[in-house]
Structure formats: C-alpha cells, structure tokens
C-alpha atoms as a PDB file:
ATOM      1  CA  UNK A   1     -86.050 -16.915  38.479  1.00  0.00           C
ATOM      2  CA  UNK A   2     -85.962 -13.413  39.314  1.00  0.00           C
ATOM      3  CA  UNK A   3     -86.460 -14.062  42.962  1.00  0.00           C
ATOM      4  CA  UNK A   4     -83.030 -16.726  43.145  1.00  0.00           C
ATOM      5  CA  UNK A   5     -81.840 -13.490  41.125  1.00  0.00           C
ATOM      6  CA  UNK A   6     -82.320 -10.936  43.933  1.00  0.00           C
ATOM      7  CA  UNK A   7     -81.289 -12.792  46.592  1.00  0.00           C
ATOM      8  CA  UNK A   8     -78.335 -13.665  45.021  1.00  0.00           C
ATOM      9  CA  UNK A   9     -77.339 -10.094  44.888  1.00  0.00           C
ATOM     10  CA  UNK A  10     -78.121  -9.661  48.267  1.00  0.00           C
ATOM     11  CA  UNK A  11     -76.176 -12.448  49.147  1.00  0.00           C
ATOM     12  CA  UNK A  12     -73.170 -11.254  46.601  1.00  0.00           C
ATOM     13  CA  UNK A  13     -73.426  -7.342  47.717  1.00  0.00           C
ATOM     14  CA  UNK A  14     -73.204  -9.030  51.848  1.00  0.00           C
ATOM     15  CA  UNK A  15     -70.426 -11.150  50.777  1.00  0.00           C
ATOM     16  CA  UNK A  16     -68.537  -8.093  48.956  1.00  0.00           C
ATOM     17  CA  UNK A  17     -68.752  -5.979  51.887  1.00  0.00           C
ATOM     18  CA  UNK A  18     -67.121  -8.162  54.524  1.00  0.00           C
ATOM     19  CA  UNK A  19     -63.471  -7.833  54.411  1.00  0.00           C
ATOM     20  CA  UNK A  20     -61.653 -10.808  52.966  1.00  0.00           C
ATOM     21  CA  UNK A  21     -64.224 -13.922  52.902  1.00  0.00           C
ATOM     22  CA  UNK A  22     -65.061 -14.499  56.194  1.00  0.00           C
ATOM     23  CA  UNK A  23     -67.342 -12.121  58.055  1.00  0.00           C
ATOM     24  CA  UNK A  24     -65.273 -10.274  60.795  1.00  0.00           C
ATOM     25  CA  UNK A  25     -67.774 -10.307  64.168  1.00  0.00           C
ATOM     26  CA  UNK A  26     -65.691  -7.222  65.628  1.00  0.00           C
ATOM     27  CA  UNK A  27     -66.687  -5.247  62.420  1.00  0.00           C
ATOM     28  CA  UNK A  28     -69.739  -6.714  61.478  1.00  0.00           C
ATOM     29  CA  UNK A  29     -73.728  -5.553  63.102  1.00  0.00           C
ATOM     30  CA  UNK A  30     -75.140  -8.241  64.929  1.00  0.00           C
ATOM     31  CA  UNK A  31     -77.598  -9.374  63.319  1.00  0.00           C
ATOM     32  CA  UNK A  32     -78.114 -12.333  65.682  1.00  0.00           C
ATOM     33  CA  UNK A  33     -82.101 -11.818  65.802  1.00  0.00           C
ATOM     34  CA  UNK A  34     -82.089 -11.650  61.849  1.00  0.00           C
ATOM     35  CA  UNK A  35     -80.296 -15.166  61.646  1.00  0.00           C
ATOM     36  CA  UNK A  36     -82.598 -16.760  64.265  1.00  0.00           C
ATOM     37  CA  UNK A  37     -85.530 -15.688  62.227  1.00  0.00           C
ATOM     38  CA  UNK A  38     -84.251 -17.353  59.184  1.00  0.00           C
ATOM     39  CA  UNK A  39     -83.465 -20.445  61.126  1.00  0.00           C
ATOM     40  CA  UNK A  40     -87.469 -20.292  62.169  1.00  0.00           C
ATOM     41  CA  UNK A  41     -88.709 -19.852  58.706  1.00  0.00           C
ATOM     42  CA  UNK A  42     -86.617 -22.810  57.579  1.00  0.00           C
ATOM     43  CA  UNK A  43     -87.877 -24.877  60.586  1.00  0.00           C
ATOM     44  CA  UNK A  44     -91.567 -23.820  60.148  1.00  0.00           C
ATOM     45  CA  UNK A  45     -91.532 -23.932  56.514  1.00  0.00           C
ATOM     46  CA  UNK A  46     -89.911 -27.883  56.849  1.00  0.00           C
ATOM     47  CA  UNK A  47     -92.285 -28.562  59.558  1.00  0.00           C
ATOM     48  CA  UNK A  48     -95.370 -27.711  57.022  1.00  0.00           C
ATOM     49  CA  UNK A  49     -93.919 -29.350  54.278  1.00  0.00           C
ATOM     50  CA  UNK A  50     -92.936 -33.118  55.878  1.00  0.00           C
ATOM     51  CA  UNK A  51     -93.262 -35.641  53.951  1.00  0.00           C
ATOM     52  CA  UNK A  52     -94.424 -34.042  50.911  1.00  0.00           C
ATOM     53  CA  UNK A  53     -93.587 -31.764  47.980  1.00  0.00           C
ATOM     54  CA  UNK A  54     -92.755 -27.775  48.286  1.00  0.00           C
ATOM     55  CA  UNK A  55     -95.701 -25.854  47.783  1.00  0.00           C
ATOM     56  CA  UNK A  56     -94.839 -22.860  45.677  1.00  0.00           C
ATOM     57  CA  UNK A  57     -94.823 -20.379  48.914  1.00  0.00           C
ATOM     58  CA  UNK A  58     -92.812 -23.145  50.789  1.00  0.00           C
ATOM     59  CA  UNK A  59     -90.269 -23.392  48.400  1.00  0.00           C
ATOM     60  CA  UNK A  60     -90.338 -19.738  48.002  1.00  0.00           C
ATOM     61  CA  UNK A  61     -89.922 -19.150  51.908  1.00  0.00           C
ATOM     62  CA  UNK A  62     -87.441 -21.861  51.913  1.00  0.00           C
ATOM     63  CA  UNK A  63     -84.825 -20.602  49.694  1.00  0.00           C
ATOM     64  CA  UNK A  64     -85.068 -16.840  51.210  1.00  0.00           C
ATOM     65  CA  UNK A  65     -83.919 -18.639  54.728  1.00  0.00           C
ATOM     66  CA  UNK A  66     -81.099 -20.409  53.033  1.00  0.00           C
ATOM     67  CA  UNK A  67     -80.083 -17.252  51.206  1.00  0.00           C
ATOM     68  CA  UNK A  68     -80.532 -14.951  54.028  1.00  0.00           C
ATOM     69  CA  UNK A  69     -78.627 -17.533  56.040  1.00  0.00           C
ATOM     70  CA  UNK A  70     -75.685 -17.691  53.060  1.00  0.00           C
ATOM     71  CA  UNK A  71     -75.299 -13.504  53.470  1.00  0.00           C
ATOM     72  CA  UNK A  72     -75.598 -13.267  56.985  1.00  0.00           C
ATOM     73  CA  UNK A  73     -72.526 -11.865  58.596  1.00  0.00           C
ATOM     74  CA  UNK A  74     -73.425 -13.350  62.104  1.00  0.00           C
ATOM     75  CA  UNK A  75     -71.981 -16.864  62.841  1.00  0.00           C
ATOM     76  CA  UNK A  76     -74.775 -19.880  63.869  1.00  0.00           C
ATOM     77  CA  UNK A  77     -74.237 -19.365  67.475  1.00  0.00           C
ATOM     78  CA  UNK A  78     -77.138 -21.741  68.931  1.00  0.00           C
ATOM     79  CA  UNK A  79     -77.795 -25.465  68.468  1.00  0.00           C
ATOM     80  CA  UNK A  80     -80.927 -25.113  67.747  1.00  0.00           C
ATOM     81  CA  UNK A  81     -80.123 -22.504  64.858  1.00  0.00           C
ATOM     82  CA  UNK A  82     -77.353 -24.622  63.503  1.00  0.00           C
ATOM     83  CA  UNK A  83     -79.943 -27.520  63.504  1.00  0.00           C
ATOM     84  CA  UNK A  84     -82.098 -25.336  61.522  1.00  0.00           C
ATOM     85  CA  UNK A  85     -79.737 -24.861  58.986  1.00  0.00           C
ATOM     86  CA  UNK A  86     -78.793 -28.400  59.179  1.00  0.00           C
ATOM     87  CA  UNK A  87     -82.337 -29.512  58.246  1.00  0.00           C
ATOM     88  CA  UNK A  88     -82.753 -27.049  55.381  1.00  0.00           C
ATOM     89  CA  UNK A  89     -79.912 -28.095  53.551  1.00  0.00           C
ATOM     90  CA  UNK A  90     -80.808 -31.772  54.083  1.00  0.00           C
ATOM     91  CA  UNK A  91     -83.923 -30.628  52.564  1.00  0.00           C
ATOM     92  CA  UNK A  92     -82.358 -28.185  49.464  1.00  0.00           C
ATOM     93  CA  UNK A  93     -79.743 -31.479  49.315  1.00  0.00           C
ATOM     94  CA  UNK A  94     -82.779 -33.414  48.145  1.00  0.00           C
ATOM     95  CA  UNK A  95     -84.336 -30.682  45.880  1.00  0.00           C
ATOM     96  CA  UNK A  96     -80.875 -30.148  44.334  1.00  0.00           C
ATOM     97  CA  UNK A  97     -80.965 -33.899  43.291  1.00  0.00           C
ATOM     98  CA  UNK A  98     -84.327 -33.579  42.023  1.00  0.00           C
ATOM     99  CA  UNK A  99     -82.923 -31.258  39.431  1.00  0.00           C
ATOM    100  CA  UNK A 100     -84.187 -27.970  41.414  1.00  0.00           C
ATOM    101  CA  UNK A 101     -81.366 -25.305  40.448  1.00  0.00           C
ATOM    102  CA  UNK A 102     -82.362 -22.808  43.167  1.00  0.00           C
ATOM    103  CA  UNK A 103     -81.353 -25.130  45.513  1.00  0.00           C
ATOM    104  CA  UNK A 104     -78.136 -26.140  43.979  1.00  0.00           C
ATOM    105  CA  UNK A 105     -77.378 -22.452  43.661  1.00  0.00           C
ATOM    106  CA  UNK A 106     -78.547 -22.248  48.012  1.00  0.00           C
ATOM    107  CA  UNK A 107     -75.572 -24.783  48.380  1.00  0.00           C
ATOM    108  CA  UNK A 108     -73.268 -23.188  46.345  1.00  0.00           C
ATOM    109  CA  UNK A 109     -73.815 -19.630  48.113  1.00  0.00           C
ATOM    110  CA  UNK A 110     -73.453 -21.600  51.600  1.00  0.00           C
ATOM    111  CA  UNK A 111     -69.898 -21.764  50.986  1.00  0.00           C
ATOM    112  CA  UNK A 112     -69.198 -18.542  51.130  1.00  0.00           C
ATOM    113  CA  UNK A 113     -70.606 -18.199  54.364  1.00  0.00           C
ATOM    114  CA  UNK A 114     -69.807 -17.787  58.267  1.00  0.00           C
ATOM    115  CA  UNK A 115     -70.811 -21.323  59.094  1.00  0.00           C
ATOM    116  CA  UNK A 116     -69.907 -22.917  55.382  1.00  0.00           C
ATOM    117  CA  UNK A 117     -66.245 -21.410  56.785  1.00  0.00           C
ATOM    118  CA  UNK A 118     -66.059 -23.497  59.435  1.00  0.00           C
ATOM    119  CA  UNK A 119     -64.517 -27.604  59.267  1.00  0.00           C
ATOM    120  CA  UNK A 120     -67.400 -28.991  59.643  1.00  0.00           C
ATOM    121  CA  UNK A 121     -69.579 -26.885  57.580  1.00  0.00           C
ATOM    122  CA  UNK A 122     -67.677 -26.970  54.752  1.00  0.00           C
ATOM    123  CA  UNK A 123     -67.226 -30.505  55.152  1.00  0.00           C
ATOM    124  CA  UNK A 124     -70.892 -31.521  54.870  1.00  0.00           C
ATOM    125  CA  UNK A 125     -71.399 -28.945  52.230  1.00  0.00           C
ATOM    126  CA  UNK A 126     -68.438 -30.269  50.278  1.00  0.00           C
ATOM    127  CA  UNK A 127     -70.215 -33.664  50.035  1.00  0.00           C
ATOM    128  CA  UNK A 128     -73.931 -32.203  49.324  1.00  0.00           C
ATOM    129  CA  UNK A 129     -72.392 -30.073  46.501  1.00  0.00           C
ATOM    130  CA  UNK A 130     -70.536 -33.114  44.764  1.00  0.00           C
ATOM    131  CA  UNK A 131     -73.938 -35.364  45.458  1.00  0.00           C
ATOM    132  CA  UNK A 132     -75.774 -32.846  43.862  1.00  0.00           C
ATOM    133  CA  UNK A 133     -73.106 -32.964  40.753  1.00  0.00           C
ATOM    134  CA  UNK A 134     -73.180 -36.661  40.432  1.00  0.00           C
ATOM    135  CA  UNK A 135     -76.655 -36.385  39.814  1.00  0.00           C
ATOM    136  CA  UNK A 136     -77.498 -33.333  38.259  1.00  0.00           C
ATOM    137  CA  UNK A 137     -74.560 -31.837  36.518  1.00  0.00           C
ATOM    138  CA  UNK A 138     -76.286 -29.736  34.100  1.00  0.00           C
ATOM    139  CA  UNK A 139     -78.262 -27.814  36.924  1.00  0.00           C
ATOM    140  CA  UNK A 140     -75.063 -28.138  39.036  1.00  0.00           C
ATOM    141  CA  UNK A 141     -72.723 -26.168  35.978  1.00  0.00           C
ATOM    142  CA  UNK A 142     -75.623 -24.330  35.258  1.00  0.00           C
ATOM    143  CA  UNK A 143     -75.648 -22.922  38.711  1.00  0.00           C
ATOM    144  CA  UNK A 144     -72.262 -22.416  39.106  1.00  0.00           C
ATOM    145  CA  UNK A 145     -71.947 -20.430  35.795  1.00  0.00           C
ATOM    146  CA  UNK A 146     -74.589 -18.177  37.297  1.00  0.00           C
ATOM    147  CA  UNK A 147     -72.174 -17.095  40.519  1.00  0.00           C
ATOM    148  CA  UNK A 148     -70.350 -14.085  40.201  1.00  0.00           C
ATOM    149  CA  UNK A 149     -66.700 -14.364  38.975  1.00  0.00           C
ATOM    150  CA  UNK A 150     -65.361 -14.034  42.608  1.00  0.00           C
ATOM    151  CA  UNK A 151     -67.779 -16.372  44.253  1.00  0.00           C
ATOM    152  CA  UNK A 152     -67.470 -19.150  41.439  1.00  0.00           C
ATOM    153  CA  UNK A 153     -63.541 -18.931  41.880  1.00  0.00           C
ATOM    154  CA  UNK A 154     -63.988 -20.009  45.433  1.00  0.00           C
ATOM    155  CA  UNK A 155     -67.102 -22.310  45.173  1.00  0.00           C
ATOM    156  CA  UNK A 156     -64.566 -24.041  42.512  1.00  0.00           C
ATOM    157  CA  UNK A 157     -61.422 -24.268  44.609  1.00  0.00           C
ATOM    158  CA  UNK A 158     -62.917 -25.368  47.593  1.00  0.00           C
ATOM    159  CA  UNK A 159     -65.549 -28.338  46.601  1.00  0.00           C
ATOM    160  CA  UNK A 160     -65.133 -28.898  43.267  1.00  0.00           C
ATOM    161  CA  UNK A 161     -61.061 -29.394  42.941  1.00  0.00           C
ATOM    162  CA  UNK A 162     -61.032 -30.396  46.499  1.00  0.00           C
ATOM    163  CA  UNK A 163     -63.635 -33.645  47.532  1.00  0.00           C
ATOM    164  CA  UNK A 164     -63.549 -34.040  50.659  1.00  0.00           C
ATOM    165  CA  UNK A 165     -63.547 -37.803  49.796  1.00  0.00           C
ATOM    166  CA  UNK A 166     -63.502 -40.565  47.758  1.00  0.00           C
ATOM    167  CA  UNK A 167     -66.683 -42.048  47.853  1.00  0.00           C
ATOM    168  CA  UNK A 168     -68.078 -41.014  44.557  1.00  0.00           C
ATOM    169  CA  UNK A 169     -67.944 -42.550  41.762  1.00  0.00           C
ATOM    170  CA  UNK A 170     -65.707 -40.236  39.956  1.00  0.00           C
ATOM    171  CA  UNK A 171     -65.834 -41.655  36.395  1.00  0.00           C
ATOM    172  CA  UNK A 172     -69.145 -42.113  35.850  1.00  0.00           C
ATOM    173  CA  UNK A 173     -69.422 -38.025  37.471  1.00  0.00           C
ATOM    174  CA  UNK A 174     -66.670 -37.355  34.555  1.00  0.00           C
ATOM    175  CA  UNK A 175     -68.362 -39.114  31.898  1.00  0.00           C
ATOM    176  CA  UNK A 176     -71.932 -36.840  32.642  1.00  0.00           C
ATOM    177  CA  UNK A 177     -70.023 -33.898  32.625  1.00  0.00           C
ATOM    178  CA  UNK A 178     -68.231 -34.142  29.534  1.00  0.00           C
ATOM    179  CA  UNK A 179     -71.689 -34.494  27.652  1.00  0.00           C
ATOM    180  CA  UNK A 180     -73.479 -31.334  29.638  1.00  0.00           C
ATOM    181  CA  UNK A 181     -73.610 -27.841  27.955  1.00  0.00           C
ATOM    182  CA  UNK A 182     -71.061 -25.479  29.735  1.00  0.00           C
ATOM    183  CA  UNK A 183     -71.961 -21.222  29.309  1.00  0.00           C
ATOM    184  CA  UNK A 184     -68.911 -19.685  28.411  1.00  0.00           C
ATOM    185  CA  UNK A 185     -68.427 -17.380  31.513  1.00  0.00           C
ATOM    186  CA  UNK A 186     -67.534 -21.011  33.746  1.00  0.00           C
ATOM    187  CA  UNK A 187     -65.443 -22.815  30.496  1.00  0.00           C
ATOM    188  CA  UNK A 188     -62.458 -22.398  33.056  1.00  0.00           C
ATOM    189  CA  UNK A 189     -63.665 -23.632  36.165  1.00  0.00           C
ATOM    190  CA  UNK A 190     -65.109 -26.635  34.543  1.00  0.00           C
ATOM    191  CA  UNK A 191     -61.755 -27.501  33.178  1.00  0.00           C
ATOM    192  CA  UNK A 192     -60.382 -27.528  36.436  1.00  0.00           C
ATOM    193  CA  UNK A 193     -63.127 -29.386  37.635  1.00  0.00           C
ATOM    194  CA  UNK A 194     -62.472 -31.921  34.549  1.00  0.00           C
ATOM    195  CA  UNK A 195     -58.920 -32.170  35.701  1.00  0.00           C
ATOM    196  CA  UNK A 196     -59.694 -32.938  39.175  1.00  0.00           C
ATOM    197  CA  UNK A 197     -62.383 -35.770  38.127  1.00  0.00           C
ATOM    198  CA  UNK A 198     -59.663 -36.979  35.809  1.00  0.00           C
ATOM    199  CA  UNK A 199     -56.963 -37.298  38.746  1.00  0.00           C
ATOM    200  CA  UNK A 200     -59.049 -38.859  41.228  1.00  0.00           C
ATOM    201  CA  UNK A 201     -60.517 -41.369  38.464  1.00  0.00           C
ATOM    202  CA  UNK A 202     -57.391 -42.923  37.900  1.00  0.00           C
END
C-alpha cells in the first residue's frame, strides 16, 4: 500500500508539473532512456512471470514500470517500447479483474499520460478501465476515490461518462455499482458515472 502510495505521488507531482495535461516535448527533459528502461522492466518482469502468478517482487517491479511509464513526460517513441507497454497493461488488465487494486489504479493513472493521450491509447485504455469496472467495481471506485481531485475529474470524464462502446453489458455494470460502498471524496463522480450507465442502459 504505501508503495502504490509513492508512486502515485510521483506520478501526480509529474503530471502537475507539465503544463495543461499533456506533456509538452519542447519543454519537457528527455527522458527517452528512462522510458525505455521501464519498457524493459515490464518486458523482463512479464517474461519471468508467463504463465503464472506475480511473485511479490514481480508484481512489485511491475507496477513501478507502469507508474513510471504513467508520469513519464516522454512520448512511446519505439515499437518495441509501445509493445512493452502494450503487454503490461494486458497483463495489469488481468490483475485488475482479479480484484488487484494497484493495477486498477496503473490503468487509471495511464490516462493521464503521453501515450494514454493519444486515439488509440485512450481507446484501448477506455475499454480495459470499463472491463475492469464490470468486474470489479468496488476495487474499480475504490481506486478511483484514491486519485487526486484533478486526476479523478479527468479519469471520470474521459472513460467513465464516455465508453468508447457499447459492448458491455451496462445494466448488469449499473446494478453492481449501486450495491458497492462509495468514500465520500468520489460521491460526485460516481453519480455521473450512475447517470451515464443509466443513459446507455436504456
């Protein structure tokens, strides 16, 4: 707990600094080497773990790429880094699922960053997020209650009043949600998630 804490700070205080929500290269360091060595933890630490559970260390190691990947102000310039990223959050997809809120909180910080900005990232993080709501909504409002206000405003607006599609089965997602316990701090943003769930299971 108090590691998702810390590098959810560092991930906030990154996110903070860069002006407006998207990181601006001009202004920004490079830190292309930094991002290519989180993209090789993520692909050693999936290669060591296939077809198995996380150890503790490979869980550990796991979420520090995806966070470190969430705050970096570099865009995913190579394919093999982007497929890095794309096989870790396959992989915190899964663990998000399985009820593992460190993950679902991964996810949520992805969309506040350079490549969760792009179509296509947002896109395929759109769907993991709601995926990971149908079947964990207490880990998934759990998570979300845990953002900072800023971050949580955003994270709301852009997957959770906007699916990206229709696919889900939005009744039976309204019907969980209405029974899970809801910390005061998101009361809000779950209403307008209640709304949207409400429209689009009509």
């Amino acid at each position: 707990m108090r590691v998702r804490w810390a590098l959810v700070a560092i991930v906030t205080s990154l996110w903070v600094a860069a002006p407006g929500t998207e990181a601006s290269p001009a202004a920004a360091p490079d830190n292309t080497a930094a991002v290519a060595s989180l993209a090789d933890l993520a692909r050693t630490t999936l290669a060591r773990a296939e077809g198995r559970a996380l150890s503790p260390t490979e869980r550990r190691d796991l979420l520090a790429a995806l966070y470190g990947l969430a705050g970096a102000d570099t865009a995913l310039h190579t394919q093999e880094t982007n497929a890095a990223l794309g096989a870790a959050l396959l992989r915190a997809a899964a663990e998000a699922r399985g009820g593992e809120q460190a993950f679902v909180t991964a996810l949520l910080m992805i969309v506040v960053s350079p490549y969760g900005r792009t179509a296509e990232g947002s896109e395929w993080i759109n769907e993991l997020l709601w995926e990971a709501l149908a079947a964990q909504p207490q880990a998934s409002v759990d998570s979300l209650a845990e953002l900072p206000a800023g971050i949580r405003k955003i994270v709301v607006a852009e997957v959770y009043t906007a699916p990206v599609h229709d696919g889900f089965d939005f009744s039976a997602i309204l019907e969980a949600l209405l029974k899970v316990q809801v910390p005061p701090e998101a009361a809000a943003e779950i209403d307008s998630i209640l709304e949207t769930l409400r429209a689009s299971a009509r």
